[in-house]
C-alpha atoms as a PDB file:
ATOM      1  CA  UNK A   1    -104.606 175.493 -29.585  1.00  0.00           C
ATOM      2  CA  UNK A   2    -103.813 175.287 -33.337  1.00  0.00           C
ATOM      3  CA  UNK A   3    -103.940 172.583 -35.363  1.00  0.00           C
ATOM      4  CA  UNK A   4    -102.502 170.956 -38.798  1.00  0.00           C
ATOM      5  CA  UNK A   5    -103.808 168.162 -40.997  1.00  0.00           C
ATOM      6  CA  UNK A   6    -101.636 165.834 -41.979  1.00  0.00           C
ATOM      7  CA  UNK A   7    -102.290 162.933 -44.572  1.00  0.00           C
ATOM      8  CA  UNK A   8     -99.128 160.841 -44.966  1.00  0.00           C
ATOM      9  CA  UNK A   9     -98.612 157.704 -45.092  1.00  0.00           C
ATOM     10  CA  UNK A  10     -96.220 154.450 -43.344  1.00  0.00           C
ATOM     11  CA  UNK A  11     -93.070 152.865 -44.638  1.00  0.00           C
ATOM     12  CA  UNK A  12     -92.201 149.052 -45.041  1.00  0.00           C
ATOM     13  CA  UNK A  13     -91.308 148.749 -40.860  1.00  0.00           C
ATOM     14  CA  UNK A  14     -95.187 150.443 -40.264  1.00  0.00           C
ATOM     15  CA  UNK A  15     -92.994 154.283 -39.407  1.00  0.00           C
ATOM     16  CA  UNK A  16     -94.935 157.346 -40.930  1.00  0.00           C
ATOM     17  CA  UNK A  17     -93.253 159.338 -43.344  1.00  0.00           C
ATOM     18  CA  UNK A  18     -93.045 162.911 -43.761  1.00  0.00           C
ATOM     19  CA  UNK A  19     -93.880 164.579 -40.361  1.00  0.00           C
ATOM     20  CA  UNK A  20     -92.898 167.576 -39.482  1.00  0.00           C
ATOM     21  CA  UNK A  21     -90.281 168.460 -37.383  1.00  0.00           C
ATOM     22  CA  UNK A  22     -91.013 169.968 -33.826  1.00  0.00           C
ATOM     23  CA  UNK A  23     -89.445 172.084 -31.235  1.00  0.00           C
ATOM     24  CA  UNK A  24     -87.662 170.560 -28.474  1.00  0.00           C
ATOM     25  CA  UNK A  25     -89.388 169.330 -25.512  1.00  0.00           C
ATOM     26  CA  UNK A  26     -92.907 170.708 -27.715  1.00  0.00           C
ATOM     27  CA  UNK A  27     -96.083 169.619 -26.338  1.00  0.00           C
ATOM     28  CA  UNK A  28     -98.236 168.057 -29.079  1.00  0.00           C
ATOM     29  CA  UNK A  29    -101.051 165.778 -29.070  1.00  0.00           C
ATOM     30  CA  UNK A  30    -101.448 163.412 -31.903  1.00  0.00           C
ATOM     31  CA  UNK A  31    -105.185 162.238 -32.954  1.00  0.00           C
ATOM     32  CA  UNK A  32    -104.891 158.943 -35.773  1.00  0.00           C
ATOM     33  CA  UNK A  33    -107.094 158.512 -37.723  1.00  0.00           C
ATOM     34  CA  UNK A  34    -106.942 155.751 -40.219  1.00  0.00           C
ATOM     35  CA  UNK A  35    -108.417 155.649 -43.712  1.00  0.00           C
ATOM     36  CA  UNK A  36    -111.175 153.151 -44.341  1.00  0.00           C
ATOM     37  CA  UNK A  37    -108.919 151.094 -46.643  1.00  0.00           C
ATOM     38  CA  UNK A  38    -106.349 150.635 -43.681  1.00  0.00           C
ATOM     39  CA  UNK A  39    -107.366 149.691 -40.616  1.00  0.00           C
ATOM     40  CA  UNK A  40    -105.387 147.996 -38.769  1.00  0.00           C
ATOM     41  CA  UNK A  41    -105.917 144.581 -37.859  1.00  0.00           C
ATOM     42  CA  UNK A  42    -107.889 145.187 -34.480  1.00  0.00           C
ATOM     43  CA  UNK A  43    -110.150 142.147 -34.906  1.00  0.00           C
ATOM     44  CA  UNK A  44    -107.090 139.311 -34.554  1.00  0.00           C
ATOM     45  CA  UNK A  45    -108.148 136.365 -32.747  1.00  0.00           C
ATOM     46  CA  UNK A  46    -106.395 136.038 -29.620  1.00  0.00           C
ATOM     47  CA  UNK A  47    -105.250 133.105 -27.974  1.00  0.00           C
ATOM     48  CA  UNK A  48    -102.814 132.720 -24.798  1.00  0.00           C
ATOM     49  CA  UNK A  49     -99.033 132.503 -24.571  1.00  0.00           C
ATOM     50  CA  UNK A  50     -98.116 128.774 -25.384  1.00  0.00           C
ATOM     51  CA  UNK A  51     -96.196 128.593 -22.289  1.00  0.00           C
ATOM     52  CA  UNK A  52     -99.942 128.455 -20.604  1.00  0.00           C
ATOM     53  CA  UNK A  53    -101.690 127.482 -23.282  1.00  0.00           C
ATOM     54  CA  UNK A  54    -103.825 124.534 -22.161  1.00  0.00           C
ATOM     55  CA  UNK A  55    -102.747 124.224 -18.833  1.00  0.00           C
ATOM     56  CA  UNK A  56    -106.551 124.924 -17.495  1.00  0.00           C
ATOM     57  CA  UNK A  57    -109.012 123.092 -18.288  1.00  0.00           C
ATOM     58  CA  UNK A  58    -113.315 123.543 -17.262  1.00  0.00           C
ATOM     59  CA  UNK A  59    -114.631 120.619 -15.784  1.00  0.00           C
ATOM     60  CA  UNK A  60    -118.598 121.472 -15.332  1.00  0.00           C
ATOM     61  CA  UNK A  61    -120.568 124.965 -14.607  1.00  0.00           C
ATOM     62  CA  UNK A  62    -118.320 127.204 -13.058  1.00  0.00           C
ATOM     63  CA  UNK A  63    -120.777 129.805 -12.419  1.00  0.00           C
ATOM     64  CA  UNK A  64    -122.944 127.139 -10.013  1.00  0.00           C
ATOM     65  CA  UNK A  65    -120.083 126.629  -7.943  1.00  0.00           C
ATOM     66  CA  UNK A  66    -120.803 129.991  -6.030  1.00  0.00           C
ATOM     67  CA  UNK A  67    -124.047 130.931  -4.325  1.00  0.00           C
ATOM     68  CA  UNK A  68    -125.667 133.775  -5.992  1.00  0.00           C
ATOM     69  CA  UNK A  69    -125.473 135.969  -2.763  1.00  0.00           C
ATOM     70  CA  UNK A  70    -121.183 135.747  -4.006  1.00  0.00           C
ATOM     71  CA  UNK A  71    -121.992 137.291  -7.402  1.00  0.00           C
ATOM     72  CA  UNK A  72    -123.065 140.896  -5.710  1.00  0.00           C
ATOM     73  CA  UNK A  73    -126.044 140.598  -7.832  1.00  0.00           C
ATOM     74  CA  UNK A  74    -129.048 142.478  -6.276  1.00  0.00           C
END
C-alpha cells in the first residue's frame, strides 16, 4: 500500500478542491481528517421530523411498567 498526503481544502457547496485524478475503477481508501479549526458541526442538537414531532407524549415512569425479570438484567 502507498500512500499520499493531501491538505486541500472545500469550496462554497462543502466539495474539496484539488484532488488528484485516479485511474478508472482504482481502489482507494480515503482517511479525513479535519483540522482543529474545522470541524464539522457533529454536536447539532437533534430533534424529530415535524411530521412526528409531538405526537408521543410520557405519562409517568416508563421503566416501572415492566418487571425487572423483562429488562434481561442479571
Amino acid at each position: 500500500m502507498q500512500a499520499q498526503k493531501i491538505v486541500t481544502y472545500t469550496d462554497e457547496t462543502g466539495r474539496v478542491i484539488d484532488m488528484p485524478t485516479f485511474q478508472p475503477r482504482q481502489r482507494i481508501e480515503l482517511i479525513l481528517l479535519y483540522t482543529e479549526d474545522s470541524y464539522p458541526a457533529a454536536h447539532k442538537k437533534r430533534s424529530p421530523p415535524p411530521k412526528i414531532k409531538g405526537a408521543i407524549t410520557e405519562k409517568g415512569d416508563i421503566f416501572s411498567s415492566a418487571p425487572e425479570s423483562d429488562w434481561g438484567i442479571s
